[in-house]
N, C-alpha and C. Protein backbone atom coordinates (compact mmCIF):
# COMPACT_ATOMS: atom_id res chain seq x y z
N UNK A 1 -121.72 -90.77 -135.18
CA UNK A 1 -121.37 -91.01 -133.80
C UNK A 1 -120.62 -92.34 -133.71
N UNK A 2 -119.56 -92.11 -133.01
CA UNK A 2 -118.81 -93.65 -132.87
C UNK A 2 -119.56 -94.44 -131.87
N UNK A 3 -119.19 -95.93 -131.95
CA UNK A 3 -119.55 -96.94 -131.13
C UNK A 3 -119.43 -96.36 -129.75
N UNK A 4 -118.15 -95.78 -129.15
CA UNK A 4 -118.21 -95.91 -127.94
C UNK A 4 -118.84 -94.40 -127.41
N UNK A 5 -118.99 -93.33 -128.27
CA UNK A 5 -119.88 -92.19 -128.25
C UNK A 5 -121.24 -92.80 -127.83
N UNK A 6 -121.74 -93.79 -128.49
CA UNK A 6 -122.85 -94.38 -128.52
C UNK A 6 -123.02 -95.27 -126.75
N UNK A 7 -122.26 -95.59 -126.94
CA UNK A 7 -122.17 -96.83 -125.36
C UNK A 7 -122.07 -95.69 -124.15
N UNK A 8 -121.28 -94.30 -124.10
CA UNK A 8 -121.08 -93.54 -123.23
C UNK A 8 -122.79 -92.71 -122.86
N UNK A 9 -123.38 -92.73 -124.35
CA UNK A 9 -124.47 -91.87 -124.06
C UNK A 9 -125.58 -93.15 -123.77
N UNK A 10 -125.76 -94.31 -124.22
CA UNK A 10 -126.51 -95.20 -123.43
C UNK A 10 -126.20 -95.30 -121.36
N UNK A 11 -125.15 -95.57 -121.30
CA UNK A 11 -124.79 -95.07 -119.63
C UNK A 11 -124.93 -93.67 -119.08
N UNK A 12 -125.02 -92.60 -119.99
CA UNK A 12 -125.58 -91.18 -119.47
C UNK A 12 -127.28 -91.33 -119.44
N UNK A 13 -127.93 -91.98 -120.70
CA UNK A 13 -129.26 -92.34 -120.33
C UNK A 13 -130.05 -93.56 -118.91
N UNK A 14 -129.14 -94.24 -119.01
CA UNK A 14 -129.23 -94.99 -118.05
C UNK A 14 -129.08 -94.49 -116.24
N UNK A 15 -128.18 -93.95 -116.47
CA UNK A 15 -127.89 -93.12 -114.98
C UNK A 15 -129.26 -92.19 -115.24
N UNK A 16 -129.96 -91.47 -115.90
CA UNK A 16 -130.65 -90.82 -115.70
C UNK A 16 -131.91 -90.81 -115.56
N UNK A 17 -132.34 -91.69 -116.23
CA UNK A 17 -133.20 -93.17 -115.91
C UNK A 17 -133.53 -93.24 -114.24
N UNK A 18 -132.13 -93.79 -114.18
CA UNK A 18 -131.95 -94.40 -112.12
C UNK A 18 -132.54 -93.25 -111.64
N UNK A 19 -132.03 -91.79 -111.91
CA UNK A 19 -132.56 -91.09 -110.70
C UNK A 19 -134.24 -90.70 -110.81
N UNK A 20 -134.35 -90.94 -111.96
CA UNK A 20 -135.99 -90.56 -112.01
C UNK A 20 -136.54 -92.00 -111.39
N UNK A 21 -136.13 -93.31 -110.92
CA UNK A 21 -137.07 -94.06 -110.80
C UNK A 21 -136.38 -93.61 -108.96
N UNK A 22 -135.39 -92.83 -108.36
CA UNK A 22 -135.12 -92.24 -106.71
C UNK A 22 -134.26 -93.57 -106.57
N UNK A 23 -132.82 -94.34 -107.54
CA UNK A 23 -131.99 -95.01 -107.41
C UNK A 23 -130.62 -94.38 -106.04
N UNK A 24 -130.95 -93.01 -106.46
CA UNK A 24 -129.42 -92.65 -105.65
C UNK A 24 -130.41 -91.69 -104.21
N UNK A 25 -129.34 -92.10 -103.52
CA UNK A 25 -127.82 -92.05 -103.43
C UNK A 25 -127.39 -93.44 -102.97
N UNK A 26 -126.03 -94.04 -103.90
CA UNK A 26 -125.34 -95.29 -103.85
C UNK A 26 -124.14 -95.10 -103.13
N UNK A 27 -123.65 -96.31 -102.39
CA UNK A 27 -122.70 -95.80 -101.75
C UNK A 27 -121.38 -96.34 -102.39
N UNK A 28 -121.52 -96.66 -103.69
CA UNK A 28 -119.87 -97.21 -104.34
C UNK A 28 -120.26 -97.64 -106.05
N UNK A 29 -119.22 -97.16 -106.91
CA UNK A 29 -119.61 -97.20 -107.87
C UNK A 29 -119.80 -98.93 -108.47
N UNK A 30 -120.04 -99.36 -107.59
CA UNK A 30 -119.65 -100.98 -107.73
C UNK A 30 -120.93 -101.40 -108.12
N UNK A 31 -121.48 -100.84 -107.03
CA UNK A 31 -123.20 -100.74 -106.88
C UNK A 31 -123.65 -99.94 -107.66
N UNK A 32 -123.25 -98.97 -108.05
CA UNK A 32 -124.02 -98.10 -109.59
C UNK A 32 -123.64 -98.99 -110.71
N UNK A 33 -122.86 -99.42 -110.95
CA UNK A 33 -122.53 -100.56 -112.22
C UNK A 33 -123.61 -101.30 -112.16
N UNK A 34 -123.88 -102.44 -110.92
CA UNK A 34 -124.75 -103.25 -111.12
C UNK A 34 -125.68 -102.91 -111.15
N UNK A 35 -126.74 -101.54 -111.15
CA UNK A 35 -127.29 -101.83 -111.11
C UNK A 35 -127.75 -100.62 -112.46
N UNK A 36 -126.74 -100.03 -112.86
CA UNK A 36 -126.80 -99.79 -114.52
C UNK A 36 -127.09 -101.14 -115.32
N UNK A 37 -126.18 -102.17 -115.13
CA UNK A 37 -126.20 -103.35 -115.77
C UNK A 37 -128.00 -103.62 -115.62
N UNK A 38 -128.32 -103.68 -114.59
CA UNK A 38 -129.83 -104.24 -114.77
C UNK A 38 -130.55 -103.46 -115.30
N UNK A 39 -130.47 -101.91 -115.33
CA UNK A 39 -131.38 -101.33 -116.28
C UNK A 39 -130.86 -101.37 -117.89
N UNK A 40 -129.42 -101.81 -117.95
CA UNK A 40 -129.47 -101.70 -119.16
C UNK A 40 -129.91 -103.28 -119.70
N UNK A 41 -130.11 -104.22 -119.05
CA UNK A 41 -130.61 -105.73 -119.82
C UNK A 41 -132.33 -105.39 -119.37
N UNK A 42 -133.14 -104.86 -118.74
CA UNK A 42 -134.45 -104.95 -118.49
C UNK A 42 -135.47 -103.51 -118.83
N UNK A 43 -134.70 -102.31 -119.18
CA UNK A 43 -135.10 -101.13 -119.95
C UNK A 43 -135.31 -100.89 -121.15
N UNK A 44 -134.91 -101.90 -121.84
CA UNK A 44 -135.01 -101.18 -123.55
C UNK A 44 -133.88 -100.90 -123.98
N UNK A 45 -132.65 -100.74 -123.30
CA UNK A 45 -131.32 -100.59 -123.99
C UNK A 45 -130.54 -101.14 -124.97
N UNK A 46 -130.96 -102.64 -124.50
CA UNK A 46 -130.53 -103.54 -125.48
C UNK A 46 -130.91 -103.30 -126.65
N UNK A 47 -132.55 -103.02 -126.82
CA UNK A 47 -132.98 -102.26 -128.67
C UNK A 47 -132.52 -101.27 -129.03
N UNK A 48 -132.04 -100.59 -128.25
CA UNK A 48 -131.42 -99.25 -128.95
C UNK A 48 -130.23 -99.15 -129.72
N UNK A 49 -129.44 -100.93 -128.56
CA UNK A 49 -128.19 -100.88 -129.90
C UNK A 49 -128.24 -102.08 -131.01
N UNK A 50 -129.62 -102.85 -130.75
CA UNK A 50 -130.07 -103.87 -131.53
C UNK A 50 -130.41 -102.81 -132.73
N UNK A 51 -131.15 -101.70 -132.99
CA UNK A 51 -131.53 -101.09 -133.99
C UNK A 51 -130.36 -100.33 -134.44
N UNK A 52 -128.63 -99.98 -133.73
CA UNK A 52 -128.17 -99.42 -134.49
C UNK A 52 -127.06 -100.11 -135.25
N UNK A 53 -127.68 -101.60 -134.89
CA UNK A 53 -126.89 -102.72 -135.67
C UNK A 53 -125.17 -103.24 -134.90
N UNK A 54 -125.73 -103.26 -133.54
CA UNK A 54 -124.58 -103.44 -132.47
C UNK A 54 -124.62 -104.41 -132.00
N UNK A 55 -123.34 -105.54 -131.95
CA UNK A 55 -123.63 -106.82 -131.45
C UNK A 55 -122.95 -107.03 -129.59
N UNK A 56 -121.86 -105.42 -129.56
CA UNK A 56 -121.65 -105.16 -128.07
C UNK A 56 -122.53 -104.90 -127.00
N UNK A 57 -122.59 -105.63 -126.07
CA UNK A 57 -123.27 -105.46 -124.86
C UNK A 57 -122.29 -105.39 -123.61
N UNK A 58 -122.57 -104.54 -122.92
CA UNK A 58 -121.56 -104.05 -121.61
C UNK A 58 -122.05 -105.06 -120.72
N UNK A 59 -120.75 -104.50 -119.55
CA UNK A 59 -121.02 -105.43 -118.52
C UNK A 59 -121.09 -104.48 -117.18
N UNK A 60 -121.17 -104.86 -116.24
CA UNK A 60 -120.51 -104.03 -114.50
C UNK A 60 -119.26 -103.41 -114.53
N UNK A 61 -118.01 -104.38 -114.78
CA UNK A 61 -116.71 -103.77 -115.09
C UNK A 61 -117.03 -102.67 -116.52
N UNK A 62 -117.55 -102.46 -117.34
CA UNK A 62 -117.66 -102.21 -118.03
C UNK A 62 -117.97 -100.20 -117.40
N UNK A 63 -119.22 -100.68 -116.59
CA UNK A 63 -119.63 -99.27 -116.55
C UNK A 63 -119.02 -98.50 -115.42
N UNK A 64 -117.89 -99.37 -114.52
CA UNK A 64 -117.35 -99.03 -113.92
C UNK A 64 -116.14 -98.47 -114.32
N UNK A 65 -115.21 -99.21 -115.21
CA UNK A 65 -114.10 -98.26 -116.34
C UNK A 65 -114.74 -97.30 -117.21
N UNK A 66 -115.94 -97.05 -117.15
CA UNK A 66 -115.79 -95.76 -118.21
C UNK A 66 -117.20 -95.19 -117.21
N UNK A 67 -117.46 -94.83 -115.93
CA UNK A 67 -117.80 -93.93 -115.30
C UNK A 67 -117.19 -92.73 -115.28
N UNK A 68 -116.05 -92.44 -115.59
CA UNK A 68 -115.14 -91.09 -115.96
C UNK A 68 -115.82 -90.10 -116.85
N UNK A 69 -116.15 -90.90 -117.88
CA UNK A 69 -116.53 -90.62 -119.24
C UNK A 69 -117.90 -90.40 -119.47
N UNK A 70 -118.51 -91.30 -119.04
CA UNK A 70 -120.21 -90.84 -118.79
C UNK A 70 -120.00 -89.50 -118.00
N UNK A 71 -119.63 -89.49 -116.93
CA UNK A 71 -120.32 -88.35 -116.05
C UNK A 71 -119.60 -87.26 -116.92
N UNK A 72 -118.70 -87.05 -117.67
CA UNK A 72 -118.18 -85.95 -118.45
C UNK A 72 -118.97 -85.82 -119.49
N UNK A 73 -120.00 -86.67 -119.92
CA UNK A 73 -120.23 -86.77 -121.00
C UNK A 73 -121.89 -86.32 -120.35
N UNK A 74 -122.01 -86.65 -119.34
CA UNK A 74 -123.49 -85.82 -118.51
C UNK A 74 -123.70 -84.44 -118.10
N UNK A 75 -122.09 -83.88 -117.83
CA UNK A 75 -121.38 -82.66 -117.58
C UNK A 75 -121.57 -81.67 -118.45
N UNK A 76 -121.09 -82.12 -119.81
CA UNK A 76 -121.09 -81.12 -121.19
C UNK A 76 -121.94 -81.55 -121.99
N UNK A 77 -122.72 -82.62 -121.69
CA UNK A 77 -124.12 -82.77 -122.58
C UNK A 77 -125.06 -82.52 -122.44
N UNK A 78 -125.51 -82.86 -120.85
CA UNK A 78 -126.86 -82.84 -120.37
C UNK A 78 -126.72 -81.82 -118.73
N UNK A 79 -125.65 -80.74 -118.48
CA UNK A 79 -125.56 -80.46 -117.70
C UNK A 79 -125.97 -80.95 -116.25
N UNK A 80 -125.30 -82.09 -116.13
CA UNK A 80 -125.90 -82.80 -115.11
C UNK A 80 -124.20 -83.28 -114.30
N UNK A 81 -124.55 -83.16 -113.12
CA UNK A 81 -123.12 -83.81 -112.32
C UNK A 81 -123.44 -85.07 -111.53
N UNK A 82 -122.74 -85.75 -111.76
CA UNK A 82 -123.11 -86.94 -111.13
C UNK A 82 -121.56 -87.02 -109.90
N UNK A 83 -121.63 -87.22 -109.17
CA UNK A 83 -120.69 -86.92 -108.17
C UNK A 83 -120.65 -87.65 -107.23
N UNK A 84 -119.29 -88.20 -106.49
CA UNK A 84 -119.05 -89.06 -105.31
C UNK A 84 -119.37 -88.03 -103.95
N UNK A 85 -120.26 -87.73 -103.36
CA UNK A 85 -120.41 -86.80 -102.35
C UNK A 85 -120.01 -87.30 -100.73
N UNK A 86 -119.07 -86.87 -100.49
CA UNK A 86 -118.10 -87.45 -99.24
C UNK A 86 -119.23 -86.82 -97.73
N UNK A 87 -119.78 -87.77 -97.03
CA UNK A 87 -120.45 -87.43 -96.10
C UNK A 87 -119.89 -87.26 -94.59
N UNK A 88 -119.29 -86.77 -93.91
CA UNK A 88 -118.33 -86.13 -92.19
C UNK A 88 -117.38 -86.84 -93.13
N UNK A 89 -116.61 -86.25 -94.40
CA UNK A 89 -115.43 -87.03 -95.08
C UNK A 89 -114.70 -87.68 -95.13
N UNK A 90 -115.44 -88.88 -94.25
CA UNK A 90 -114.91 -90.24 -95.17
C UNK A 90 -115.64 -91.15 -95.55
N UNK A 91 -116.78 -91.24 -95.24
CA UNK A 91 -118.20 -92.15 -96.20
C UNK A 91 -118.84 -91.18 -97.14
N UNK A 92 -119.13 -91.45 -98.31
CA UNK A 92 -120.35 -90.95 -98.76
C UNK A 92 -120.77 -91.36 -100.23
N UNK A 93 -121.46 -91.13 -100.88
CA UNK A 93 -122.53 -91.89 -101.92
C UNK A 93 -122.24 -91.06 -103.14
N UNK A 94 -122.74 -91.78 -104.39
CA UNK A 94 -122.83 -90.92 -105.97
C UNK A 94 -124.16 -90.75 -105.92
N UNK A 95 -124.50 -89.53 -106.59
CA UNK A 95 -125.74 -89.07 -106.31
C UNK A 95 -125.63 -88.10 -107.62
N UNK A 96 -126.42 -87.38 -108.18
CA UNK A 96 -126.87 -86.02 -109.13
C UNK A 96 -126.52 -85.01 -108.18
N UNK A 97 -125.85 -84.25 -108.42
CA UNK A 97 -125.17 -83.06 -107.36
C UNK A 97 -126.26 -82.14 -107.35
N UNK A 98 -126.67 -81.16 -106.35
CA UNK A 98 -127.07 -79.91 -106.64
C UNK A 98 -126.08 -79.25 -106.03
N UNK A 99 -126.25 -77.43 -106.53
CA UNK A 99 -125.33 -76.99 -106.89
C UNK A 99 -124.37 -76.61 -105.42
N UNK A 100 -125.11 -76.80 -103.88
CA UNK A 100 -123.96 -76.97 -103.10
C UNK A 100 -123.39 -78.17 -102.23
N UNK A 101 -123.55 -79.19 -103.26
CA UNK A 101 -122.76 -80.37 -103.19
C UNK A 101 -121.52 -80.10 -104.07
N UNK A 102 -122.08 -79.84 -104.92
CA UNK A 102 -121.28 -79.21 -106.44
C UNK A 102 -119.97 -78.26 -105.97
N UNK A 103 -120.61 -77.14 -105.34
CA UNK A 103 -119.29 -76.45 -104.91
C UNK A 103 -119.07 -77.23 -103.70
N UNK A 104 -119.50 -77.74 -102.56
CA UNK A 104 -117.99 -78.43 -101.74
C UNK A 104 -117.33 -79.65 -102.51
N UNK A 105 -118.00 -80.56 -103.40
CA UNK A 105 -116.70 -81.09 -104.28
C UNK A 105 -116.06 -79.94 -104.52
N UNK A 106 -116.17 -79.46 -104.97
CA UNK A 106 -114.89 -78.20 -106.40
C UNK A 106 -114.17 -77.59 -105.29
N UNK A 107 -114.42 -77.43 -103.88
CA UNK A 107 -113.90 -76.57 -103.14
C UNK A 107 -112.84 -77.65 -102.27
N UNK A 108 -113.48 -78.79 -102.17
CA UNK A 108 -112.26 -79.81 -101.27
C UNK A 108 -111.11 -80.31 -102.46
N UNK A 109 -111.56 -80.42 -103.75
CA UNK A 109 -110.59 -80.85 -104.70
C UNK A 109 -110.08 -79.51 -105.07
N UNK A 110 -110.00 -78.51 -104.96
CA UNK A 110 -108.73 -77.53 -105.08
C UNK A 110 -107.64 -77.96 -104.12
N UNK A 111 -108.64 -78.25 -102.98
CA UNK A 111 -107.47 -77.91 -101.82
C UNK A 111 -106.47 -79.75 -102.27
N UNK A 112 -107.32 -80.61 -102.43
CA UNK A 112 -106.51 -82.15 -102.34
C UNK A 112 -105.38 -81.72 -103.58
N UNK A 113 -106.13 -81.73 -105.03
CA UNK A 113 -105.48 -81.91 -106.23
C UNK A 113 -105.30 -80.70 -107.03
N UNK A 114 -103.89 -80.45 -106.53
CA UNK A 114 -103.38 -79.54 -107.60
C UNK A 114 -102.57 -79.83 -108.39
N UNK A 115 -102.05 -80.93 -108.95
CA UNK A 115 -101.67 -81.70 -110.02
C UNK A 115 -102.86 -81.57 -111.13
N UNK A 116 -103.64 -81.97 -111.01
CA UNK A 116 -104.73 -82.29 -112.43
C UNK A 116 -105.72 -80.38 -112.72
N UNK A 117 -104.84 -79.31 -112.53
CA UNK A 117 -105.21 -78.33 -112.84
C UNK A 117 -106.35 -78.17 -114.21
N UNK A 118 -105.92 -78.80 -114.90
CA UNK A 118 -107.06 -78.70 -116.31
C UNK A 118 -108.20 -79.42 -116.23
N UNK A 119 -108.18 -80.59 -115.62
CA UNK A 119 -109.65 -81.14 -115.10
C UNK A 119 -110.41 -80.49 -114.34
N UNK A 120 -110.01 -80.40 -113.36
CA UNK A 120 -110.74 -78.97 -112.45
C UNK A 120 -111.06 -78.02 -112.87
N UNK A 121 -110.71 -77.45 -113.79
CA UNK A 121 -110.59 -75.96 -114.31
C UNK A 121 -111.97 -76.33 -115.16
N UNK A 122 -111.65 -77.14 -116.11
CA UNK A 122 -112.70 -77.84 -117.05
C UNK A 122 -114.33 -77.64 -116.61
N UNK A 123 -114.54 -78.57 -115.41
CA UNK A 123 -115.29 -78.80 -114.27
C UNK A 123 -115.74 -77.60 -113.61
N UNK A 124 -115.05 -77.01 -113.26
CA UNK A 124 -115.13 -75.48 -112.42
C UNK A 124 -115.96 -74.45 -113.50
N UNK A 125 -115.23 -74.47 -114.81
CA UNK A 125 -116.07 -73.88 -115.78
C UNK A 125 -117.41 -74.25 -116.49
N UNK A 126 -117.71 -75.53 -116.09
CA UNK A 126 -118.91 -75.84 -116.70
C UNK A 126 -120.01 -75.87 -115.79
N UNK A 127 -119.57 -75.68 -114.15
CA UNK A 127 -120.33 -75.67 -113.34
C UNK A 127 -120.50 -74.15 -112.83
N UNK A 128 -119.66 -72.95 -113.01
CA UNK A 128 -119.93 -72.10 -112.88
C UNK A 128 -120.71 -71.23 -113.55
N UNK A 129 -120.91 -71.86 -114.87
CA UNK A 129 -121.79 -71.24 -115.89
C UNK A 129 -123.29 -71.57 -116.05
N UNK A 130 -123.56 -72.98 -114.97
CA UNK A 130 -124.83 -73.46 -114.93
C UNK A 130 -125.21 -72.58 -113.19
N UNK A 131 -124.22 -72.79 -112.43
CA UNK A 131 -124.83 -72.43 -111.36
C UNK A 131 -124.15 -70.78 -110.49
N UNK A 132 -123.01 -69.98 -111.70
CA UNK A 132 -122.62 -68.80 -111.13
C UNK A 132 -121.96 -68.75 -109.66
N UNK A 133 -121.08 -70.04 -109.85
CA UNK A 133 -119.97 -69.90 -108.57
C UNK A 133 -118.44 -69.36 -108.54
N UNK A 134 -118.41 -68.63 -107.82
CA UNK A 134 -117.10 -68.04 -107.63
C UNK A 134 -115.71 -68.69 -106.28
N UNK A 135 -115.56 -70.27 -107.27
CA UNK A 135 -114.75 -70.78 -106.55
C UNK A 135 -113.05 -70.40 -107.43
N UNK A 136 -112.62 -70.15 -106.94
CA UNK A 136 -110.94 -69.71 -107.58
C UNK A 136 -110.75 -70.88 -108.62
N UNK A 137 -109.99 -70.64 -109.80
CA UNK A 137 -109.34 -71.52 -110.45
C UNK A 137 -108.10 -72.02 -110.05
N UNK A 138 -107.34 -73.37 -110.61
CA UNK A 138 -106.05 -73.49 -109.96
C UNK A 138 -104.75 -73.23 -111.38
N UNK A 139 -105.25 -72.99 -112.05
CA UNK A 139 -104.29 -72.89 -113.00
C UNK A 139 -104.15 -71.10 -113.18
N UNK A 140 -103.14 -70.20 -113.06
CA UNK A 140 -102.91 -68.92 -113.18
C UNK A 140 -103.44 -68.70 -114.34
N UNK A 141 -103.42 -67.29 -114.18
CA UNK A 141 -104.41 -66.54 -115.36
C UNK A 141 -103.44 -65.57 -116.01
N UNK A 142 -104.02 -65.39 -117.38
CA UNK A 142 -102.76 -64.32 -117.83
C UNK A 142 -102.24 -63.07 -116.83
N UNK A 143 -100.93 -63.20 -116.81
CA UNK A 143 -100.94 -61.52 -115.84
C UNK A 143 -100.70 -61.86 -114.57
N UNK A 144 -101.14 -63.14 -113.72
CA UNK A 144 -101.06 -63.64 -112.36
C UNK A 144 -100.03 -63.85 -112.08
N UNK A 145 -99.55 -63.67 -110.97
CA UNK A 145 -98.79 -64.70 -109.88
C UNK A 145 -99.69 -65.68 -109.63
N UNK A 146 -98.77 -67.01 -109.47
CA UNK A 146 -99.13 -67.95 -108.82
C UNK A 146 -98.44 -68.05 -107.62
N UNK A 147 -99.03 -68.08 -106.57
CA UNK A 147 -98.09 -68.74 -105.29
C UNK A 147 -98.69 -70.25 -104.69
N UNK A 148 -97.72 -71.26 -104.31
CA UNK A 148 -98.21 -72.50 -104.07
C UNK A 148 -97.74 -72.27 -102.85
């Protein structure tokens, strides 16, 4: 496992951590950083990469540039969604999705972003196979018309 394989799955443990001690729902990932940062200096994290002979320690900015990557890495590892959930859409918090938070994300980001077709699609497929939703894909299928 590489270093940063290693640092992505310490922040997937850590987020998961938070929700078992009832951390979320946060209202900005600013505030999930900091307060990853504190479970990762006062949890035991620090030994985990003290024993795998690691002299890197993250920071806030840290878990805030690679929040992308954890939650993908919570997605296809630990089937878990961690998600910005937009509340009367324009406030709302990161939280552990259940599965119809899950589909109105997947259902408002068809309609916003149809540029990033393969992320979605990605997403759409890993969540339809945990929770059997029949939200449309945006990328055509063999044989399709597409109309935009």
């Amino acid at each position: 496992m590489t270093a940063k394989e290693v640092r992505i799955e310490i922040g997937a443990d850590i987020l998961i951590s938070m929700a078992a001690n009832d951390e979320f729902p946060m209202g900005n990932a600013g505030r999930v950083a900091k307060v990853m940062q504190e479970y990762f200096d006062t949890e035991g994290f620090v030994d985990t990469l003290v024993e795998l002979g690691y002299s890197w320690r993250p920071s806030d900015d840290y878990w805030v540039r690679h929040m992308k990557e954890t939650r993908d890495y919570l997605r296809k590892k630990k089937k878990l969604f961690f998600e910005f959930i937009r509340d009367n859409g324009v406030y709302g918090s990161w939280k552990f999705s259940r599965k119809g938070d899950f589909e109105e994300v997947m259902k408002r980001e068809r309609k916003n972003v149809i540029t990033r077709v393969q992320t979605f699609d990605d997403r759409l497929d890993d969540g339809g196979e945990k929770w059997k939703l029949e939200i449309p894909k945006l990328a055509p299928q063999i044989g399709e018309v597409h109309t935009a």
